[in-house]
C-alpha atoms as a PDB file:
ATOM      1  CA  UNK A   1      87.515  95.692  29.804  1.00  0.00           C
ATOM      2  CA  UNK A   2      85.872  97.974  32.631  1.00  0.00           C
ATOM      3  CA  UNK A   3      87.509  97.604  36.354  1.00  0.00           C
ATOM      4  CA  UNK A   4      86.070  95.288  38.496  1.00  0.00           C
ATOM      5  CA  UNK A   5      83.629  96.530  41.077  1.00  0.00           C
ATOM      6  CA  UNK A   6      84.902  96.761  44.482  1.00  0.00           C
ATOM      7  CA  UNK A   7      82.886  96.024  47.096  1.00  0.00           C
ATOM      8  CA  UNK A   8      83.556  98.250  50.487  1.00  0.00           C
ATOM      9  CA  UNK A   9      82.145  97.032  53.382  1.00  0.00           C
ATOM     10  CA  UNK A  10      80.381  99.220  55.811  1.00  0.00           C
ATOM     11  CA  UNK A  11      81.466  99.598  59.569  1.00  0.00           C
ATOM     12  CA  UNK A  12      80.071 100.900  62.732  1.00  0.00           C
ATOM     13  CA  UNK A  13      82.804 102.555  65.403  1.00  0.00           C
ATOM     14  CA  UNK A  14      82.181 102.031  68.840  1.00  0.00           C
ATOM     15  CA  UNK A  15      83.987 104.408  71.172  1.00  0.00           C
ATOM     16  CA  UNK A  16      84.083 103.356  74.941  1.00  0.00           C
ATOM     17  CA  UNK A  17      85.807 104.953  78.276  1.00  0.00           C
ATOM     18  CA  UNK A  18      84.196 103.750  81.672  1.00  0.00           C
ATOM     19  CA  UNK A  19      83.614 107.558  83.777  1.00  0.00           C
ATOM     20  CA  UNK A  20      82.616 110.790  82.592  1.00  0.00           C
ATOM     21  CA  UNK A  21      86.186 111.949  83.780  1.00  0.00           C
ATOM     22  CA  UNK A  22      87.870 109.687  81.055  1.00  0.00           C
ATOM     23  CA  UNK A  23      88.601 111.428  77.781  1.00  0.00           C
ATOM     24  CA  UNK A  24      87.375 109.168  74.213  1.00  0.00           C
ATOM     25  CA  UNK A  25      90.098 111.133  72.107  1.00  0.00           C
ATOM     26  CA  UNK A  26      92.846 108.158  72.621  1.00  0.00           C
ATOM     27  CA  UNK A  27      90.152 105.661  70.741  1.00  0.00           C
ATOM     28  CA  UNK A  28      89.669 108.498  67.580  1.00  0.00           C
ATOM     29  CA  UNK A  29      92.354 107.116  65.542  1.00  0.00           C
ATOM     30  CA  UNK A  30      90.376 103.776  65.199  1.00  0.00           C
ATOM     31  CA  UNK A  31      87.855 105.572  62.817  1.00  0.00           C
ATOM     32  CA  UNK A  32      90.665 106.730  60.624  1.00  0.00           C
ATOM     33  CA  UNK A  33      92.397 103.472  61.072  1.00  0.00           C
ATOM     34  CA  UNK A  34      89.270 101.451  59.952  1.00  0.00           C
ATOM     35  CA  UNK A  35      89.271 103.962  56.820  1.00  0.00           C
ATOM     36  CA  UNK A  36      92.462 103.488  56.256  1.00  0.00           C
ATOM     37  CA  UNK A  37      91.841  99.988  56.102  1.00  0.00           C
ATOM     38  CA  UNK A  38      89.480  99.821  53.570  1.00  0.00           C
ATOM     39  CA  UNK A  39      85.935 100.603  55.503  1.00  0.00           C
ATOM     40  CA  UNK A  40      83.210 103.082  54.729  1.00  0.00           C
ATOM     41  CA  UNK A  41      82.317 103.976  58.376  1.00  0.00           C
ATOM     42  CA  UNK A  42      78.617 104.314  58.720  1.00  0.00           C
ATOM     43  CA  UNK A  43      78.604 106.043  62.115  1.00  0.00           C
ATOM     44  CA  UNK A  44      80.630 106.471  65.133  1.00  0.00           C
ATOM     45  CA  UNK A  45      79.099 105.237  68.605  1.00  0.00           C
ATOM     46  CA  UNK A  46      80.923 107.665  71.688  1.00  0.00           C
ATOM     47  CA  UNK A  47      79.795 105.953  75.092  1.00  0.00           C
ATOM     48  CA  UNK A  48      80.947 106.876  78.483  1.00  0.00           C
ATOM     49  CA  UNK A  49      79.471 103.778  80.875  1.00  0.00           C
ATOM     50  CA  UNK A  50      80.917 101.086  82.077  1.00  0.00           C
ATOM     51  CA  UNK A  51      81.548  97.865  80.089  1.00  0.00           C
ATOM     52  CA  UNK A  52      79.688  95.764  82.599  1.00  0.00           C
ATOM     53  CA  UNK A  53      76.222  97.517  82.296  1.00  0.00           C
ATOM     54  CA  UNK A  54      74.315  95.852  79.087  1.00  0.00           C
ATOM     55  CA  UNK A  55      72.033  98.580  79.231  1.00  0.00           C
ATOM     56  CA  UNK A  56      74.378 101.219  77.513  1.00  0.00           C
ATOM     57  CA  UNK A  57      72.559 103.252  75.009  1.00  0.00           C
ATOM     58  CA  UNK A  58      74.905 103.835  72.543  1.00  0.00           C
ATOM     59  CA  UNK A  59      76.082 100.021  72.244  1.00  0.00           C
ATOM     60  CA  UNK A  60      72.215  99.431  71.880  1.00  0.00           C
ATOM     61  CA  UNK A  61      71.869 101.856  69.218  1.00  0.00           C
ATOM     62  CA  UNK A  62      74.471 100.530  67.435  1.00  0.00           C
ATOM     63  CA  UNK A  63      73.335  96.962  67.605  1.00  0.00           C
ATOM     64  CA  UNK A  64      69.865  98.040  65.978  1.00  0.00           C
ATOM     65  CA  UNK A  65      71.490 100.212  63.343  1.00  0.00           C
ATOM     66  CA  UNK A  66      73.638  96.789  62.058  1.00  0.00           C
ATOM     67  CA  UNK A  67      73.057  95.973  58.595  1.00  0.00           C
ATOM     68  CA  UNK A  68      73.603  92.162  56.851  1.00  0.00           C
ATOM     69  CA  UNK A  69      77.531  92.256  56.050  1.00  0.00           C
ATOM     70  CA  UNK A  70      78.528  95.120  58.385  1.00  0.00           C
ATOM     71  CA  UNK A  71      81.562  95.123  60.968  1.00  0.00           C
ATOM     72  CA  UNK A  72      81.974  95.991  64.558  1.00  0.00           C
ATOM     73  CA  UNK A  73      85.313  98.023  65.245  1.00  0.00           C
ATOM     74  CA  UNK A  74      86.109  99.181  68.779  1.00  0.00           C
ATOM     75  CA  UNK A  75      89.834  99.434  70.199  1.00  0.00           C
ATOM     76  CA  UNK A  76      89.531  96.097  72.135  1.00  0.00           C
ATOM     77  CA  UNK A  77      87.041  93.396  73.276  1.00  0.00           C
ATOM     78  CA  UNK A  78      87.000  95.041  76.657  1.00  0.00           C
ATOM     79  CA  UNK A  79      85.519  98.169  74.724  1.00  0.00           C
ATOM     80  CA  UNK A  80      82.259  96.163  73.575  1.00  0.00           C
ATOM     81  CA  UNK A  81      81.729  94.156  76.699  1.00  0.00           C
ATOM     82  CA  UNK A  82      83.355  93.398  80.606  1.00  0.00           C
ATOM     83  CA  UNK A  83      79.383  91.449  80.992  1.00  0.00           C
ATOM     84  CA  UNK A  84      79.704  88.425  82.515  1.00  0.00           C
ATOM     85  CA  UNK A  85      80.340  85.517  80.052  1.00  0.00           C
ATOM     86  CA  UNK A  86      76.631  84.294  79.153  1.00  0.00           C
ATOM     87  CA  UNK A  87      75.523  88.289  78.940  1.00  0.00           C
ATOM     88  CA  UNK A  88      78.401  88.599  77.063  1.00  0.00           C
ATOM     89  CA  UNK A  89      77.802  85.827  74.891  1.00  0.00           C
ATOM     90  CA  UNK A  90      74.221  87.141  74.054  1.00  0.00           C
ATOM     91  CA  UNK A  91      75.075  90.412  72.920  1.00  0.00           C
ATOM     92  CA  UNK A  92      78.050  88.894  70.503  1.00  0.00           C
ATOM     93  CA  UNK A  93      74.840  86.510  69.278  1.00  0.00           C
ATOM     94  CA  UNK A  94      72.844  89.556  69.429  1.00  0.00           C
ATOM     95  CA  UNK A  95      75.624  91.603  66.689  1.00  0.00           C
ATOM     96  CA  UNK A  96      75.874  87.957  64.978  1.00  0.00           C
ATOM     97  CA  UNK A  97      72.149  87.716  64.243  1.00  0.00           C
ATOM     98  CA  UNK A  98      72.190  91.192  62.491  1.00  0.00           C
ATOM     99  CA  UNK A  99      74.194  89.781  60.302  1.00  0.00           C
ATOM    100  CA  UNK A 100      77.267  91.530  61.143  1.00  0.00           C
ATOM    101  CA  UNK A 101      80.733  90.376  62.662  1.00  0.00           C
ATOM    102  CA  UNK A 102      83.317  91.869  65.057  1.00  0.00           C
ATOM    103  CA  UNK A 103      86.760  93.548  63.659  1.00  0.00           C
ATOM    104  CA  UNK A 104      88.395  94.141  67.135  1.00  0.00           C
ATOM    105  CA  UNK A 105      92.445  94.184  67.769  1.00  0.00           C
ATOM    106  CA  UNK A 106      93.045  90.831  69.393  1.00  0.00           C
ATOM    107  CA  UNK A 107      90.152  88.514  68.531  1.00  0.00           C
ATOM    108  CA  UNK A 108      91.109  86.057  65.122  1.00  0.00           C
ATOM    109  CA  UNK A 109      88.153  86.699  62.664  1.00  0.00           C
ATOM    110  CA  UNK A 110      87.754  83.044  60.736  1.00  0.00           C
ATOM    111  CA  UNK A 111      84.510  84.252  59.133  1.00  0.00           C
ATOM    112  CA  UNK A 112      86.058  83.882  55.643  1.00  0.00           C
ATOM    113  CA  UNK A 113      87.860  80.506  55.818  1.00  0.00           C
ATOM    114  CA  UNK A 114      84.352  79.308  57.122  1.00  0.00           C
ATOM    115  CA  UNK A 115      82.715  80.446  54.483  1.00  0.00           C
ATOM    116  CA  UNK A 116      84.392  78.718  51.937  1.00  0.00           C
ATOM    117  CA  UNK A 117      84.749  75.185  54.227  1.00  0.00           C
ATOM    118  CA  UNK A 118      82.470  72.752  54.540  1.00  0.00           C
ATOM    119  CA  UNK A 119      81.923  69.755  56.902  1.00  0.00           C
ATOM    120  CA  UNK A 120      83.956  68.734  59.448  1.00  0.00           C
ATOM    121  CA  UNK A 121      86.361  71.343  58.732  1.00  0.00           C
ATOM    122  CA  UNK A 122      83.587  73.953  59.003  1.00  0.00           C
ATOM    123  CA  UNK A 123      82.609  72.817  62.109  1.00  0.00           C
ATOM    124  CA  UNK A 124      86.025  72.713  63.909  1.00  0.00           C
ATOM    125  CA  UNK A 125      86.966  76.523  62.128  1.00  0.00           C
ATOM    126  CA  UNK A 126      83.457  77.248  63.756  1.00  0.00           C
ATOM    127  CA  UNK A 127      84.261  75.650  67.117  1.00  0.00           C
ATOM    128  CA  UNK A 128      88.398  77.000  67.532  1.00  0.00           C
ATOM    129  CA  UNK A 129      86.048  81.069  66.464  1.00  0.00           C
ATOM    130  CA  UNK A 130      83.835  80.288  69.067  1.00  0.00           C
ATOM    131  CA  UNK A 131      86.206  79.388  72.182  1.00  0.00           C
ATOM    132  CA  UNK A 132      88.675  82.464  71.121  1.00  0.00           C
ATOM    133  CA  UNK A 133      85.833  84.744  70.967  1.00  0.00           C
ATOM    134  CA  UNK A 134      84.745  83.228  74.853  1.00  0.00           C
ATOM    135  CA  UNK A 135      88.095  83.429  75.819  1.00  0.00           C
ATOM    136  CA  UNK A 136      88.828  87.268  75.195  1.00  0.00           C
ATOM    137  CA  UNK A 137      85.461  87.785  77.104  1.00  0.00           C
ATOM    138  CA  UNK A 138      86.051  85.946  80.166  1.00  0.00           C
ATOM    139  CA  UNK A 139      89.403  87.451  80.287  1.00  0.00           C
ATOM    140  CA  UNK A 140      88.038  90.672  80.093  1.00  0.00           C
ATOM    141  CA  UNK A 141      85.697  89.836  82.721  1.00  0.00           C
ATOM    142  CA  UNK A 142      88.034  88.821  85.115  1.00  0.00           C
ATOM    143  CA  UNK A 143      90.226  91.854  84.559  1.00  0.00           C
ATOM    144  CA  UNK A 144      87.034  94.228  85.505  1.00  0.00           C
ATOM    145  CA  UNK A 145      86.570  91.927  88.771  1.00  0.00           C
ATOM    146  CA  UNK A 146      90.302  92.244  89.389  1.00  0.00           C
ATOM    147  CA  UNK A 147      89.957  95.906  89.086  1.00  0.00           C
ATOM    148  CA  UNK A 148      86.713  96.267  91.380  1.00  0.00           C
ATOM    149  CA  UNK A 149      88.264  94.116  94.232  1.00  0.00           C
ATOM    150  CA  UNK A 150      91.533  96.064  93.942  1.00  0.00           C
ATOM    151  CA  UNK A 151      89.482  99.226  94.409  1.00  0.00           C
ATOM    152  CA  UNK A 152      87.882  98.113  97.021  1.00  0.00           C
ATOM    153  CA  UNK A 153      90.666  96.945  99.026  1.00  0.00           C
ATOM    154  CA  UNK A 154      92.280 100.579  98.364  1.00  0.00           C
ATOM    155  CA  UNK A 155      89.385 101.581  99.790  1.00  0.00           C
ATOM    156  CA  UNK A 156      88.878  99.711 103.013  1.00  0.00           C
ATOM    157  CA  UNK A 157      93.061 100.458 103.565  1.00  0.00           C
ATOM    158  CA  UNK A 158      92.394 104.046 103.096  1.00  0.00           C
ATOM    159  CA  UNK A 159      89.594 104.314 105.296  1.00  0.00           C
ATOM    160  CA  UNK A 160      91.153 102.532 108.512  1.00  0.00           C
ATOM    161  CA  UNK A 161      93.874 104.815 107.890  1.00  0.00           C
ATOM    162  CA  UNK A 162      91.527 107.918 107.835  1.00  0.00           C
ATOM    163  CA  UNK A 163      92.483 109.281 104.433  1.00  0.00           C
ATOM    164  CA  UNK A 164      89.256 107.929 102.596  1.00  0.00           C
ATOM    165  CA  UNK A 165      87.749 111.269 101.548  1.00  0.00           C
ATOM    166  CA  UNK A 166      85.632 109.784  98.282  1.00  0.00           C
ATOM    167  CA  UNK A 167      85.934 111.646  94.943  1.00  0.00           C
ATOM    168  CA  UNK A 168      86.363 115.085  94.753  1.00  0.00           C
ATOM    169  CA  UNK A 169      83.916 117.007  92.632  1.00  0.00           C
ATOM    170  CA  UNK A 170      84.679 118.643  88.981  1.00  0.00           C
ATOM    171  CA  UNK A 171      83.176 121.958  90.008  1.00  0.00           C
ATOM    172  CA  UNK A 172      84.043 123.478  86.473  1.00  0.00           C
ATOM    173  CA  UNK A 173      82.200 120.466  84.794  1.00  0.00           C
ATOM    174  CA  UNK A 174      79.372 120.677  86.774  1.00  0.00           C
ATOM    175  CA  UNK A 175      78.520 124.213  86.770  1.00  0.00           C
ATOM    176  CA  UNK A 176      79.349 123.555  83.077  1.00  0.00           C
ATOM    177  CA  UNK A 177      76.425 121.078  82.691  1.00  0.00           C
ATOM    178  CA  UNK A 178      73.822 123.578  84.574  1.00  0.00           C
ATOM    179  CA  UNK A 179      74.780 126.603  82.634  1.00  0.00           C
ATOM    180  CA  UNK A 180      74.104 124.500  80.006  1.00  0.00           C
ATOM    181  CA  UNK A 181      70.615 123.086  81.174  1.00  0.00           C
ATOM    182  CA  UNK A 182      69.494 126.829  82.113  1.00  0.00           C
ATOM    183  CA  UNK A 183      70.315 128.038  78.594  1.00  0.00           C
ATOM    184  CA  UNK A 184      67.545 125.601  77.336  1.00  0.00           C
ATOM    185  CA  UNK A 185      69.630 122.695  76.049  1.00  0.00           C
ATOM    186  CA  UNK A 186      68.093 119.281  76.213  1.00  0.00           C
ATOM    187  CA  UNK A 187      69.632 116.960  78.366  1.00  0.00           C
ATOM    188  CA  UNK A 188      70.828 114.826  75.618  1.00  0.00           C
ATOM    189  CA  UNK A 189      72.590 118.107  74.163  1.00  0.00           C
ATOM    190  CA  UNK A 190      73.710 119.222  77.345  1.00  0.00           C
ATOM    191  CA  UNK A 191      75.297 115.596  77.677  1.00  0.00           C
ATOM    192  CA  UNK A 192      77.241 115.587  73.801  1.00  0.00           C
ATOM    193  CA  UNK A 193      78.451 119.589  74.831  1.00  0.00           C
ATOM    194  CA  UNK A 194      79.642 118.527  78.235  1.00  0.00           C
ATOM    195  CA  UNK A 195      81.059 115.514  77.045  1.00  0.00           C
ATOM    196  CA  UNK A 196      79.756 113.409  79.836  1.00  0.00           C
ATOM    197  CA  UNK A 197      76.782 110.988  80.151  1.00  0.00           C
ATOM    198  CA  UNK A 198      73.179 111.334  80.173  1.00  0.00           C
ATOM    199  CA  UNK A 199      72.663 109.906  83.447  1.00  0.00           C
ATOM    200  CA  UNK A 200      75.343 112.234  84.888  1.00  0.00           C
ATOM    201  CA  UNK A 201      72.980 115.337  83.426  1.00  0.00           C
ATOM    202  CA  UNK A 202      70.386 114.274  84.855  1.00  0.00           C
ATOM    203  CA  UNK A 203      71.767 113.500  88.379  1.00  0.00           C
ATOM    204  CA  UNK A 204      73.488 116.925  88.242  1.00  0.00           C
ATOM    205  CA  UNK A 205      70.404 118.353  87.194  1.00  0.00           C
ATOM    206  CA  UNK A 206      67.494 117.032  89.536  1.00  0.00           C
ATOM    207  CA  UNK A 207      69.909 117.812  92.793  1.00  0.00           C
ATOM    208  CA  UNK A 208      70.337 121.363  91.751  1.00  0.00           C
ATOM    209  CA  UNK A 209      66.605 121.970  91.296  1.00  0.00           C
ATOM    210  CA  UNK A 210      65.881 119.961  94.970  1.00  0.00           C
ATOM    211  CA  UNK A 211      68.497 122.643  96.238  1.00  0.00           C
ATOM    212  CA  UNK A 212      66.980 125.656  94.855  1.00  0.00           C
ATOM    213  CA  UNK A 213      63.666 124.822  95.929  1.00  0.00           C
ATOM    214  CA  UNK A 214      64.654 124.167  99.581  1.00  0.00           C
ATOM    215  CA  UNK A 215      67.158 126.760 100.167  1.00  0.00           C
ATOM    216  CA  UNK A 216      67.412 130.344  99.504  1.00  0.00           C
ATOM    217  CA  UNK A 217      68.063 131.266  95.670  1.00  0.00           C
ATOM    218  CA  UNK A 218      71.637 133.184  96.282  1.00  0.00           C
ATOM    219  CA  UNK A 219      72.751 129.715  97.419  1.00  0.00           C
ATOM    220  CA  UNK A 220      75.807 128.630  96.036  1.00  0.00           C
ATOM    221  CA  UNK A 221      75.933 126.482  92.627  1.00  0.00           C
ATOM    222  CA  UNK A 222      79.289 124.301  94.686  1.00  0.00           C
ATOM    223  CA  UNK A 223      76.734 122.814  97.345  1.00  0.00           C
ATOM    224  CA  UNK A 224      74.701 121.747  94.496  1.00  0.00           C
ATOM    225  CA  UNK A 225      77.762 120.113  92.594  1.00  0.00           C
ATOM    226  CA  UNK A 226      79.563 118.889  95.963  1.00  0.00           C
ATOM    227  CA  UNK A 227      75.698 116.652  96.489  1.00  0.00           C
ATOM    228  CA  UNK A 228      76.055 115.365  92.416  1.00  0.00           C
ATOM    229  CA  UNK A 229      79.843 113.930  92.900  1.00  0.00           C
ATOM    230  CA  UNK A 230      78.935 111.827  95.886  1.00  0.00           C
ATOM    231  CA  UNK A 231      76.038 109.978  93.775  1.00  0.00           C
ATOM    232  CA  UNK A 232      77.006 106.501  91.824  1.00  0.00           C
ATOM    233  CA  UNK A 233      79.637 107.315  88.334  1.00  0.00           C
ATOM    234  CA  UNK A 234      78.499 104.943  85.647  1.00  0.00           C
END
């Protein structure tokens, strides 16, 4: 008698931190993990945006790329989504109606023992997925709004004490990302060699061109960089 065919199931890797200053290489050993697990990973999505922006382009790639019987692995729930709870909702329908289903550390994954049930038992398996699933993102929610009103009490105490001075600039990283631009890389090239977003390229970018038309050329490439830091981080 032949072996039995095994069936390996496909996966899609999605890779989050929430600045350009963060560093993804903590969350590589999830793609080896999911191969070690079993999983033929069909691409690895690398993102550098915050959690609570649903307009992330890599996390929208990778939700058009799904396939029927294909799984979701990130590090944590927090990785996929900090949206507030119906946005958050959506975009776990969204990954649902592709046909696919999340494999993240932390979430219990029924999908199988509702396969094989049927009635009412289907419908409470269904129901005890569905309010473990809303749990994890509301309590990822809550941790981002914890964070953010933390931060901006650290703030408001620095600043009556006068020692507010906002972020300091990566000077290196930025003249690393024009260099880069001059030599004739696109900005989405410029973004994966940098290792930072595409917004930040393109921020960096525009103010350095607004500074060399309105001030002499010898100016200095640290004015230009000083201007970028001080705009919005993703």
């Amino acid at each position: 008698m032949g072996q039995p065919n095994t069936i390996v199931q496909a996966a899609r890797v999605y890779l989050r931190v929430s600045t350009d200053e963060q560093d993804l290489a903590r969350q590589e050993s999830i793609v080896a993990g999911a191969r070690a697990a079993g999983f033929y990973v069909a691409a690895v999505y690398r993102e550098k945006a915050s959690g609570a922006r649903s307009d992330r382009p890599e996390l929208l790639r990778m939700v058009e790329d799904l396939q029927p019987g294909e799984v979701v692995v990130a590090e944590k729930i927090d990785r996929i989504s900090r949206l507030p709870l119906p946005e958050a909702e959506l975009l776990v329908a969204t990954i649902r109606g592709k046909g696919a289903r999340l494999a993240v550390p932390g979430i219990v994954d029924l999908s199988d023992l509702v396969a094989d049930s049927a009635g009412v038992a289907r419908i409470v398996l269904e129901a005890v997925q569905d309010m473990l699933l809303r749990v994890a993102l509301q309590t990822a929610r809550d941790d981002y709004e914890t964070r953010r009103e933390r931060q901006r009490e650290g703030i408001e105490i620095a600043k009556r004490a006068g020692r507010y001075t906002g972020r300091k600039p990566d000077l290196a990283h930025h003249r690393r990302i024009i260099g880069l631009r001059e030599a004739g890389m696109s900005i989405a090239r410029t973004a994966e060699l940098a290792g930072c977003s595409i917004a930040q390229v393109k921020r960096v970018t525009a103010l350095h061109r607004a500074r060399m038309i309105a001030r002499p050329i010898d100016a200095t490439v640290e004015e230009d960089e000083a201007a970028a830091s001080a705009g919005p981080s993703g």
